[in-house]
C-alpha atoms as a PDB file:
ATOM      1  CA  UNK A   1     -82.836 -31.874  31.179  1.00  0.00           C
ATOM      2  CA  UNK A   2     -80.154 -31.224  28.399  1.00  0.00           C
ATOM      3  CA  UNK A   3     -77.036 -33.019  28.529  1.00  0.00           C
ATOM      4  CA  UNK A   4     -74.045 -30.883  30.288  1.00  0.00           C
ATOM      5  CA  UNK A   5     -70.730 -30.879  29.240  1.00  0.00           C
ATOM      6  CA  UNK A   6     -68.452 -32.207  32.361  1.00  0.00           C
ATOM      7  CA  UNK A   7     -66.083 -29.392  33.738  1.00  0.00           C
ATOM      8  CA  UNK A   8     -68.804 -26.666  32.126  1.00  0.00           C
ATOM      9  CA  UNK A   9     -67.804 -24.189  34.845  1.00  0.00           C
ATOM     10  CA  UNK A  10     -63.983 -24.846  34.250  1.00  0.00           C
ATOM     11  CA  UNK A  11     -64.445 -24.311  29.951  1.00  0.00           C
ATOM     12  CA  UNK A  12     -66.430 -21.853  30.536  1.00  0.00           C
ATOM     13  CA  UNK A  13     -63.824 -19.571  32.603  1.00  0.00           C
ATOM     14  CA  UNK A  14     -61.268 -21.059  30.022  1.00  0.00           C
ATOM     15  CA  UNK A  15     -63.350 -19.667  27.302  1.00  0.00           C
ATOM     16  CA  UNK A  16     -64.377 -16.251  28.662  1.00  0.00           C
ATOM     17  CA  UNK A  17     -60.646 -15.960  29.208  1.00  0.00           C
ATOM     18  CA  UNK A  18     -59.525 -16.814  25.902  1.00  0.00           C
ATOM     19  CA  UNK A  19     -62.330 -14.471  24.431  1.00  0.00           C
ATOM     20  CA  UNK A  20     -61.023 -11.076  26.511  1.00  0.00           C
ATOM     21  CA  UNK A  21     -57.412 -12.088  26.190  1.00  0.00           C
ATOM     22  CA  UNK A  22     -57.716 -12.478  21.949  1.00  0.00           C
ATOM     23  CA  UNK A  23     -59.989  -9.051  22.095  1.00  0.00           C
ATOM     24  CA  UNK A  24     -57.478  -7.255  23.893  1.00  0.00           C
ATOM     25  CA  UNK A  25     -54.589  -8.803  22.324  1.00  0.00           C
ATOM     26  CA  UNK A  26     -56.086  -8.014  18.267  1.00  0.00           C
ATOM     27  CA  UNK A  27     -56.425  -4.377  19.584  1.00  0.00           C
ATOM     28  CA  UNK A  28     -53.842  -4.069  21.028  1.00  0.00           C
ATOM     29  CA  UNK A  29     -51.905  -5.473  17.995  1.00  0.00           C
ATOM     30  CA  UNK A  30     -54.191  -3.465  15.395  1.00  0.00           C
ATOM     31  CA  UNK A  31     -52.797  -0.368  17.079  1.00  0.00           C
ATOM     32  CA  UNK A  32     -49.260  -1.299  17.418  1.00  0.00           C
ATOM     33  CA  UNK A  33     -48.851  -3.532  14.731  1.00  0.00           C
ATOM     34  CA  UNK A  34     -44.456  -2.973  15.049  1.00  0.00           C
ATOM     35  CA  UNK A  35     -44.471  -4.051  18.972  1.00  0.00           C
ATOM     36  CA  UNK A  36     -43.640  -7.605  17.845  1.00  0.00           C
ATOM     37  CA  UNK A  37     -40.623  -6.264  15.441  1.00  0.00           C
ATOM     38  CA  UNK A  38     -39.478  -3.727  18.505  1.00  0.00           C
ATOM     39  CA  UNK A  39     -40.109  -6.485  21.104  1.00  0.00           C
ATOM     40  CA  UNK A  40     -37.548  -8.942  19.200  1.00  0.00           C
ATOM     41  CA  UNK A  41     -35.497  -6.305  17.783  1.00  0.00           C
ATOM     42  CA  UNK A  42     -36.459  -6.764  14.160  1.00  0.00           C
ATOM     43  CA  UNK A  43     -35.888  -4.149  11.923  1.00  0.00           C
ATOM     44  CA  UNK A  44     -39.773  -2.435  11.648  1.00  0.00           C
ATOM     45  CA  UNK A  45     -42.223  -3.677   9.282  1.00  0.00           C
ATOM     46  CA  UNK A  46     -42.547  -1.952   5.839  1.00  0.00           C
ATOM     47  CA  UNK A  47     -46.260  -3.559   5.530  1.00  0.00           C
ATOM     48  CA  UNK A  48     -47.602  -2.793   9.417  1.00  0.00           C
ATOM     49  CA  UNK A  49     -50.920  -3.295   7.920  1.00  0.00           C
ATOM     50  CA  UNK A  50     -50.516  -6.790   7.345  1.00  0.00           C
ATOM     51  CA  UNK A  51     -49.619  -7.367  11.224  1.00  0.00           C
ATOM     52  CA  UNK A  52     -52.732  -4.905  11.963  1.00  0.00           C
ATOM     53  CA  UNK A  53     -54.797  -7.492   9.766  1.00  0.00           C
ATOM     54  CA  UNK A  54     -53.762 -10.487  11.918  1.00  0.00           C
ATOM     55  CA  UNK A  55     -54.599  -8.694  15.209  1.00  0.00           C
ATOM     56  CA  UNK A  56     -57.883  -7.712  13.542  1.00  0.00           C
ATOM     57  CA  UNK A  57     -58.511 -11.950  12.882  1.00  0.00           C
ATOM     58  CA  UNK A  58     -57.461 -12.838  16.012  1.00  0.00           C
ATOM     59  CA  UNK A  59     -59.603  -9.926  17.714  1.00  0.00           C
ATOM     60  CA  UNK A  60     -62.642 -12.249  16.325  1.00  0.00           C
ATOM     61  CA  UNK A  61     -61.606 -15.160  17.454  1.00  0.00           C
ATOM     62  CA  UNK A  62     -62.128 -13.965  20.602  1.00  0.00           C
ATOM     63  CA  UNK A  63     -66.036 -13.396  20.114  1.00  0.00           C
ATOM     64  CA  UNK A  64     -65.929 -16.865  18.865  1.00  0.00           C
ATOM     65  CA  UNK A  65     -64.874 -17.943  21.956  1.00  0.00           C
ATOM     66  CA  UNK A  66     -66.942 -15.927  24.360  1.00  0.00           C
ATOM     67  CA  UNK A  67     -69.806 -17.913  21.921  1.00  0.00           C
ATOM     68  CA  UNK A  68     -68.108 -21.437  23.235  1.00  0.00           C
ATOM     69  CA  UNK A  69     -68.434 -19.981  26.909  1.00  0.00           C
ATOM     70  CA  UNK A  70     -71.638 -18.623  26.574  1.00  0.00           C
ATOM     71  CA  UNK A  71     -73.337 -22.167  25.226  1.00  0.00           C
ATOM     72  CA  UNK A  72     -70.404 -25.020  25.920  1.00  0.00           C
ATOM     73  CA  UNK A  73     -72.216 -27.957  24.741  1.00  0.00           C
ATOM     74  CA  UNK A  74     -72.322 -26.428  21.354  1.00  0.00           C
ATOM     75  CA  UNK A  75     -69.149 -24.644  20.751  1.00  0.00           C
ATOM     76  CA  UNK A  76     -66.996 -27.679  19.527  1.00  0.00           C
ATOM     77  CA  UNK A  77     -66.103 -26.820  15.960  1.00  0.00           C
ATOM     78  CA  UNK A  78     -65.197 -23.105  16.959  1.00  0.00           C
ATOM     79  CA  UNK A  79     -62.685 -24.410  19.149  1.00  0.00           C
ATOM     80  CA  UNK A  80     -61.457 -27.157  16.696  1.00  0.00           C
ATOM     81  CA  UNK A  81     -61.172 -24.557  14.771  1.00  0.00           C
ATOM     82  CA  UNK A  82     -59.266 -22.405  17.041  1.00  0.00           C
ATOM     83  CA  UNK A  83     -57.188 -24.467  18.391  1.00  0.00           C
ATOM     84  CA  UNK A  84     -56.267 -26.113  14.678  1.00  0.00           C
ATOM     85  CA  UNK A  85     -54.927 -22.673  14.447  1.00  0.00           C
ATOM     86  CA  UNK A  86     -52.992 -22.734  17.555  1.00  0.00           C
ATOM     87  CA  UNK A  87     -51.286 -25.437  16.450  1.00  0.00           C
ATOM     88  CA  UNK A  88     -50.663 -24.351  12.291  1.00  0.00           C
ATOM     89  CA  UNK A  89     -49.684 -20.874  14.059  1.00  0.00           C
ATOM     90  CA  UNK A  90     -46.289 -22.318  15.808  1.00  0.00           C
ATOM     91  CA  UNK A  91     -45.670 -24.516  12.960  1.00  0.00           C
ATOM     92  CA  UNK A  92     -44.992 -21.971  10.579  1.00  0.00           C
ATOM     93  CA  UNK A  93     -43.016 -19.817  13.408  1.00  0.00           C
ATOM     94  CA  UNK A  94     -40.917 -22.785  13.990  1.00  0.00           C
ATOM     95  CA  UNK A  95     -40.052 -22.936  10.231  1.00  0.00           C
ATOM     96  CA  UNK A  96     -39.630 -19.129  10.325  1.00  0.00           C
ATOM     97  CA  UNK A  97     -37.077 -19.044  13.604  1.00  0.00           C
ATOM     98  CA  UNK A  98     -35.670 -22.461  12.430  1.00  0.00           C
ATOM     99  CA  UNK A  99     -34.461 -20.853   9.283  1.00  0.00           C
ATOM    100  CA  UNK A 100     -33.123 -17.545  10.414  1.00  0.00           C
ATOM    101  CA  UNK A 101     -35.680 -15.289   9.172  1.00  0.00           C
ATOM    102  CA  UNK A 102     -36.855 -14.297  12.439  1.00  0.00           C
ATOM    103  CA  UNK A 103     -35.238 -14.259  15.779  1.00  0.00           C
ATOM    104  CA  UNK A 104     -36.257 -16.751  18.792  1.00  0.00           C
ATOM    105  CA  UNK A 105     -37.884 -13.578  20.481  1.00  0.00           C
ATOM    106  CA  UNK A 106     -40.568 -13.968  18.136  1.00  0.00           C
ATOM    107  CA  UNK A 107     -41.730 -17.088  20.012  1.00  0.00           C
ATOM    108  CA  UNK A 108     -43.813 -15.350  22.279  1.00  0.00           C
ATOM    109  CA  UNK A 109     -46.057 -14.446  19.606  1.00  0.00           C
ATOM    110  CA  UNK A 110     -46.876 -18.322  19.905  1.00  0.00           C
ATOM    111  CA  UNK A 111     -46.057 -19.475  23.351  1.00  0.00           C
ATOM    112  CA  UNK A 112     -48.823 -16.605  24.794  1.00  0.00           C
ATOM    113  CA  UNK A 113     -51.302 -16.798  21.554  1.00  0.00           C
ATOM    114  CA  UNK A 114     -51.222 -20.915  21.110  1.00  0.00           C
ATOM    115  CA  UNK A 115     -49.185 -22.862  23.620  1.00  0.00           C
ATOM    116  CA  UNK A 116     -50.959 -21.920  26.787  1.00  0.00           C
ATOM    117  CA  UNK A 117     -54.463 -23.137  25.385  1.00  0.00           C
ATOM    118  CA  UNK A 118     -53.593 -26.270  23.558  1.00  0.00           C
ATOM    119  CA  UNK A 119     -54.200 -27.848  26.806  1.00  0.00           C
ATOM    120  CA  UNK A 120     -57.140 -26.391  27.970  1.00  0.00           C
ATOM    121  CA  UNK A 121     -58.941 -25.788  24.388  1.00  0.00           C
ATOM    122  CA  UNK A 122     -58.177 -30.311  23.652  1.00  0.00           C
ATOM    123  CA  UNK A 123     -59.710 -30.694  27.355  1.00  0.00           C
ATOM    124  CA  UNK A 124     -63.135 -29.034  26.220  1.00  0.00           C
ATOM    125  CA  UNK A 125     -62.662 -30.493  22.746  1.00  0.00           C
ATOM    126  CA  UNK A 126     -62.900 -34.198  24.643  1.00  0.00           C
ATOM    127  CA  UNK A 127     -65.293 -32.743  26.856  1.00  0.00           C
ATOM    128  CA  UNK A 128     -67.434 -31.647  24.300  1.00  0.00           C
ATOM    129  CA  UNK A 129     -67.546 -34.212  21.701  1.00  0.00           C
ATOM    130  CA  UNK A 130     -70.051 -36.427  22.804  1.00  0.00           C
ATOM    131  CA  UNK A 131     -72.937 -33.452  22.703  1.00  0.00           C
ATOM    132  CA  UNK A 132     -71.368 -32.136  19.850  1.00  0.00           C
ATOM    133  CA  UNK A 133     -71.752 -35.533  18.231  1.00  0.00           C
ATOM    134  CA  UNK A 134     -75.067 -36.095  19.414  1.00  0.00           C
ATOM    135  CA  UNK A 135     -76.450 -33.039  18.090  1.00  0.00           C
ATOM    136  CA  UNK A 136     -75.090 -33.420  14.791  1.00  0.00           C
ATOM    137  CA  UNK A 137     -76.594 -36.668  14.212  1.00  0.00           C
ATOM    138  CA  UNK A 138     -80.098 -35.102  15.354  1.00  0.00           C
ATOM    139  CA  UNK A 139     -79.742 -31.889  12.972  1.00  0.00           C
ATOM    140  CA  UNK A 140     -78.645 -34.472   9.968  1.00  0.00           C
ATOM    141  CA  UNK A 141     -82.019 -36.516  10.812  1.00  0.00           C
ATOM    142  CA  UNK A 142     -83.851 -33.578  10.830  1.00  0.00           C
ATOM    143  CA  UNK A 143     -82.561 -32.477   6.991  1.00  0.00           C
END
């Protein structure tokens, strides 16, 4: 029997989750790429496409992530991955609001696209690492 990942049922629903919620949340900000400028009062972007673009990246992460839910016990360095980013992503909005450039209101780009999953995405990444390890000790015997 191959080894199981412990809470597989709970990562997995994480996972799904995180998969829909970056889908919907790239589209939605490929189509509306000002919402973030109108939602914290910023004066519109002159280079929309640029905010399209990032909706557009973070649109895939979301298949990534329905990959991690669909096989668990292999998904490890996609979420290291993602959550690496949902932990750069603040850092440089932190440096942004701490210097003036952009207003607090910008935080919930970050507290809804990075905060919420930094606990749940580290969970799976503990979770996960033994199998993770495991297998990539058998695939380097292998080459």
């Amino acid at each position: 029997m191959p080894f199981l990942i412990p809470r597989r049922r709970f990562h997995r629903a994480v996972f799904v989750t995180a998969g829909l919620y970056n889908i919907g949340w790239g589209l939605f900000s490929a189509l509306d790429p000002q919402w973030l400028f109108r939602f914290a009062k910023m004066p519109l972007s002159n280079t929309p496409q640029i905010f399209a673009c990032l909706g557009m990246v973070i649109g895939l992460y979301g298949f990534l992530y329905l990959e991690v839910a669909r096989v668990p016990e292999r998904g490890w360095l996609l979420a290291a991955v993602g959550l690496a980013g949902k932990v750069l992503g603040p850092t440089g909005l932190a440096q942004l609001i701490w210097s003036g450039a952009w207003p607090p209101a910008t935080a919930i780009l970050c507290i809804t696209n990075d905060l919420i999953w930094w606990v749940p995405f580290a969970l799976y990444l503990h979770d996960a690492w033994p199998a993770w390890r495991r297998d990539w000790h058998v695939d380097r015997s292998i080459g």
